[in-house]
Protein backbone atom coordinates (compact mmCIF):
# COMPACT_ATOMS: atom_id res chain seq x y z
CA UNK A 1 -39.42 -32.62 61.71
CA UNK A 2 -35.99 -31.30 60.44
CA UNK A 3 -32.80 -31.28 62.97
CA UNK A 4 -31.72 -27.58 64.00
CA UNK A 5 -28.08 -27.34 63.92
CA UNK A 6 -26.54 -26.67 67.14
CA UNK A 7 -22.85 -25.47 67.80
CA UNK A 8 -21.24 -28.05 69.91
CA UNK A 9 -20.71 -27.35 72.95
CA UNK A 10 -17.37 -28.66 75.46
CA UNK A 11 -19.72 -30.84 77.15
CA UNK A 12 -20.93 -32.77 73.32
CA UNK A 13 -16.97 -32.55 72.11
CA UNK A 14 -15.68 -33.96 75.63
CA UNK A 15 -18.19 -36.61 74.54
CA UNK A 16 -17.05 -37.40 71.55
CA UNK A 17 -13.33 -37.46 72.46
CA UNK A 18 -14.35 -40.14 75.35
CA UNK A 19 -16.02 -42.03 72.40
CA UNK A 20 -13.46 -42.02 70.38
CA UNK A 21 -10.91 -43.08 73.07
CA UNK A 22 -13.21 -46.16 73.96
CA UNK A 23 -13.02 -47.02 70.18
CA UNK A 24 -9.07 -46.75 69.99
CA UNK A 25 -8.75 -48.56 73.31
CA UNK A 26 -11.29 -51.01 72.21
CA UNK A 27 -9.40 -51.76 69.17
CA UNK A 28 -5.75 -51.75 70.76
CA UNK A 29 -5.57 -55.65 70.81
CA UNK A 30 -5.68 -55.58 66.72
CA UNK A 31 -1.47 -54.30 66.92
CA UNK A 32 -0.58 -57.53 67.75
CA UNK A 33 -2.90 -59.08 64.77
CA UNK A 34 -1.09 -56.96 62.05
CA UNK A 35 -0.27 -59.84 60.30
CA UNK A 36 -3.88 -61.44 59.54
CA UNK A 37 -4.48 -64.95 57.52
CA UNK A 38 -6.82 -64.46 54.58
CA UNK A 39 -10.50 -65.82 54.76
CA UNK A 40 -11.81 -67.24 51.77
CA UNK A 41 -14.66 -66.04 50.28
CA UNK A 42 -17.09 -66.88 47.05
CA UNK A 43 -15.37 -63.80 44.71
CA UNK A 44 -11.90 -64.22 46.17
CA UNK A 45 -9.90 -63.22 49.41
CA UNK A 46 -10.60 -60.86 52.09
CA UNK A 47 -8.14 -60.09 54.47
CA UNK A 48 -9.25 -60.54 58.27
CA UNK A 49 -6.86 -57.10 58.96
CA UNK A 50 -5.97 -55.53 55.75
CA UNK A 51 -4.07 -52.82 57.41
CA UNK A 52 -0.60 -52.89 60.14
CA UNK A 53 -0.54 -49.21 62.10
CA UNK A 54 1.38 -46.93 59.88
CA UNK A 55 4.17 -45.53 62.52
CA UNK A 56 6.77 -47.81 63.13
CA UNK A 57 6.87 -47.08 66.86
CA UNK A 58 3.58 -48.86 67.30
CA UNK A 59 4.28 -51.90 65.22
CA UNK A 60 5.06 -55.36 67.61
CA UNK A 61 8.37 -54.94 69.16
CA UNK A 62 10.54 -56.39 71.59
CA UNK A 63 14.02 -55.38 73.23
CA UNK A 64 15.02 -59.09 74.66
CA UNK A 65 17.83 -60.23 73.41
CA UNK A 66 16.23 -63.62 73.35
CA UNK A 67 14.02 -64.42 70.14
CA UNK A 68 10.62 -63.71 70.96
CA UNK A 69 7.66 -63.99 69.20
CA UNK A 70 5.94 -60.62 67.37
CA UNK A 71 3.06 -61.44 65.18
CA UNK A 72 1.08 -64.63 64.20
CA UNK A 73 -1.12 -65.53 61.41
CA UNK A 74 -2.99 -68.89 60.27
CA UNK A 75 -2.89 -69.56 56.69
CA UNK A 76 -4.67 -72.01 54.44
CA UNK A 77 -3.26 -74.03 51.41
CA UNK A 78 -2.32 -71.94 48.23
CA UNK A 79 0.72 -69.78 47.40
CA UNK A 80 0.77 -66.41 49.75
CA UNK A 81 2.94 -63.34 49.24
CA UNK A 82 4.30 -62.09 52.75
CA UNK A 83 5.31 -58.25 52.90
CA UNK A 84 7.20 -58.03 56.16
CA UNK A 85 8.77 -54.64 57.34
CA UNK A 86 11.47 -54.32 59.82
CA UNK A 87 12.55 -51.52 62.16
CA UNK A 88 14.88 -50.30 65.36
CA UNK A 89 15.18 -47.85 67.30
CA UNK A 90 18.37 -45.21 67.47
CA UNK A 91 21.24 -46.93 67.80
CA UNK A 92 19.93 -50.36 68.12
CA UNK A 93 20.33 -53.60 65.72
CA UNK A 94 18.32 -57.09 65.61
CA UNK A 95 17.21 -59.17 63.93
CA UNK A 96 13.86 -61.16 62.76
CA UNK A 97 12.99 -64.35 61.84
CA UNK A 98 9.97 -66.00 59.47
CA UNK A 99 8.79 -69.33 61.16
CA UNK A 100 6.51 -71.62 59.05
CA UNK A 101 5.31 -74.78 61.42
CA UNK A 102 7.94 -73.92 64.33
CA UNK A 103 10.33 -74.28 61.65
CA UNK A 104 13.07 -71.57 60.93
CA UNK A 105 13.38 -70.73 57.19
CA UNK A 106 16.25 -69.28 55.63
CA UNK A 107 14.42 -65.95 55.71
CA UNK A 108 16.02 -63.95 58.35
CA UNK A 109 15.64 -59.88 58.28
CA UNK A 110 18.50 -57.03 59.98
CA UNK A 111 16.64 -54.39 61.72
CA UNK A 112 18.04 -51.34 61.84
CA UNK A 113 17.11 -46.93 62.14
CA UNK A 114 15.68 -47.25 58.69
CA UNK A 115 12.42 -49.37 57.95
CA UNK A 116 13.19 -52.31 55.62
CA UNK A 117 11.13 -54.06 53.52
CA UNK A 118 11.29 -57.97 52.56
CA UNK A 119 8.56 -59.77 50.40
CA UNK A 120 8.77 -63.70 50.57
CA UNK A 121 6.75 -66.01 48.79
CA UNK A 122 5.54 -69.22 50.70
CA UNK A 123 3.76 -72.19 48.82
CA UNK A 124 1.95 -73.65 51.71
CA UNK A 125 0.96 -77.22 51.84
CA UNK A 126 -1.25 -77.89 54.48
CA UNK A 127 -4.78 -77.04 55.37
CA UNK A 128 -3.77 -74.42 58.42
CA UNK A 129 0.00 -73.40 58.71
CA UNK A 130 0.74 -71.26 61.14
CA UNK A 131 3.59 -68.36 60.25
CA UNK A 132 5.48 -66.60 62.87
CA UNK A 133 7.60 -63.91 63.07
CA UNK A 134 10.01 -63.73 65.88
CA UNK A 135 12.58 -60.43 66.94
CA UNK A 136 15.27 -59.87 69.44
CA UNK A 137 17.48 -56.97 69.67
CA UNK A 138 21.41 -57.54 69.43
CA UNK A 139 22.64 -53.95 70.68
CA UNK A 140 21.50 -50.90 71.76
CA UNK A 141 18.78 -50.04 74.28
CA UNK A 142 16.06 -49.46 71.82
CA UNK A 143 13.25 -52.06 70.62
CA UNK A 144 13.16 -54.07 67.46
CA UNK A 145 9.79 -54.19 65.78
CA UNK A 146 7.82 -55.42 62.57
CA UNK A 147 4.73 -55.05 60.37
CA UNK A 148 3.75 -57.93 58.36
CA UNK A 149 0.98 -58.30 55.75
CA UNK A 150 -0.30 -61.54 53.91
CA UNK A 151 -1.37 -61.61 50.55
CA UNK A 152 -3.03 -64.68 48.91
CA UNK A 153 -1.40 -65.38 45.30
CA UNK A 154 -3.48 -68.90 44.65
């Protein structure tokens, strides 16, 4: 028996718009993951989140003028390329900070009204290292906020 196509009606698109919304809501925890660790797997890497949200204003952010932490990601042995992207909003400056271990590496980012891009190469030793990436605004009233990716070299 073949399906007769139907116009939809509001009650079938109100439907799918609720649907949708329970899939966007559902998957609203995954911000804060933008920076993922890469799983091994027999033909190479597969990243756990292989995508940060594209608009800067819903990237991890905060407007404390304490350092706070933004984004977390546990990485295995073998060299890893990090691609981390900074942002503020209008008339705001911070800064952010890379964290390997709870230890502060050189690598520390300005964030100002236009996104900037830094790409860092870690060789990491041990068998899970944690990376962190930590923001705090230093004027203005706006947030400061990042996108981070992890790519496996090794």
């Amino acid at each position: 028996m073949s399906k007769v196509y139907q116009p939809d009606t509001l009650v079938s698109e109100l439907r799918e718009i609720q649907r949708r919304l329970r899939l966007l809501e559902a998957g609203a925890p995954r911000v804060a993951m933008a920076m993922s660790a890469p799983a091994p797997v027999s033909a190479g890497f597969a990243l756990g989140e292989p995508f940060a949200p594209a608009r800067p204003g819903d990237w991890p952010g905060t407007e404390s003028a304490e350092w706070e932490p933004l984004l977390r990601a546990f990485v295995t042995s073998g060299e890893v390329r990090l691609i981390i992207e900074t942002v503020a909003g209008a008339g705001t400056t911070g800064r952010v900070r890379l964290l390997v271990d709870g230890d502060s590496l050189a690598t520390e980012l300005g964030a100002g009204e236009d996104v900037s891009r830094e790409v860092v190469e870690l060789d990491v030793e041990g068998e899970l290292t944690e990376i962190v990436l930590e923001g705090l605004r230093q004027s203005g009233t706006g947030s400061v906020r990042v996108a981070a990716f992890v790519l496996p070299l090794s």
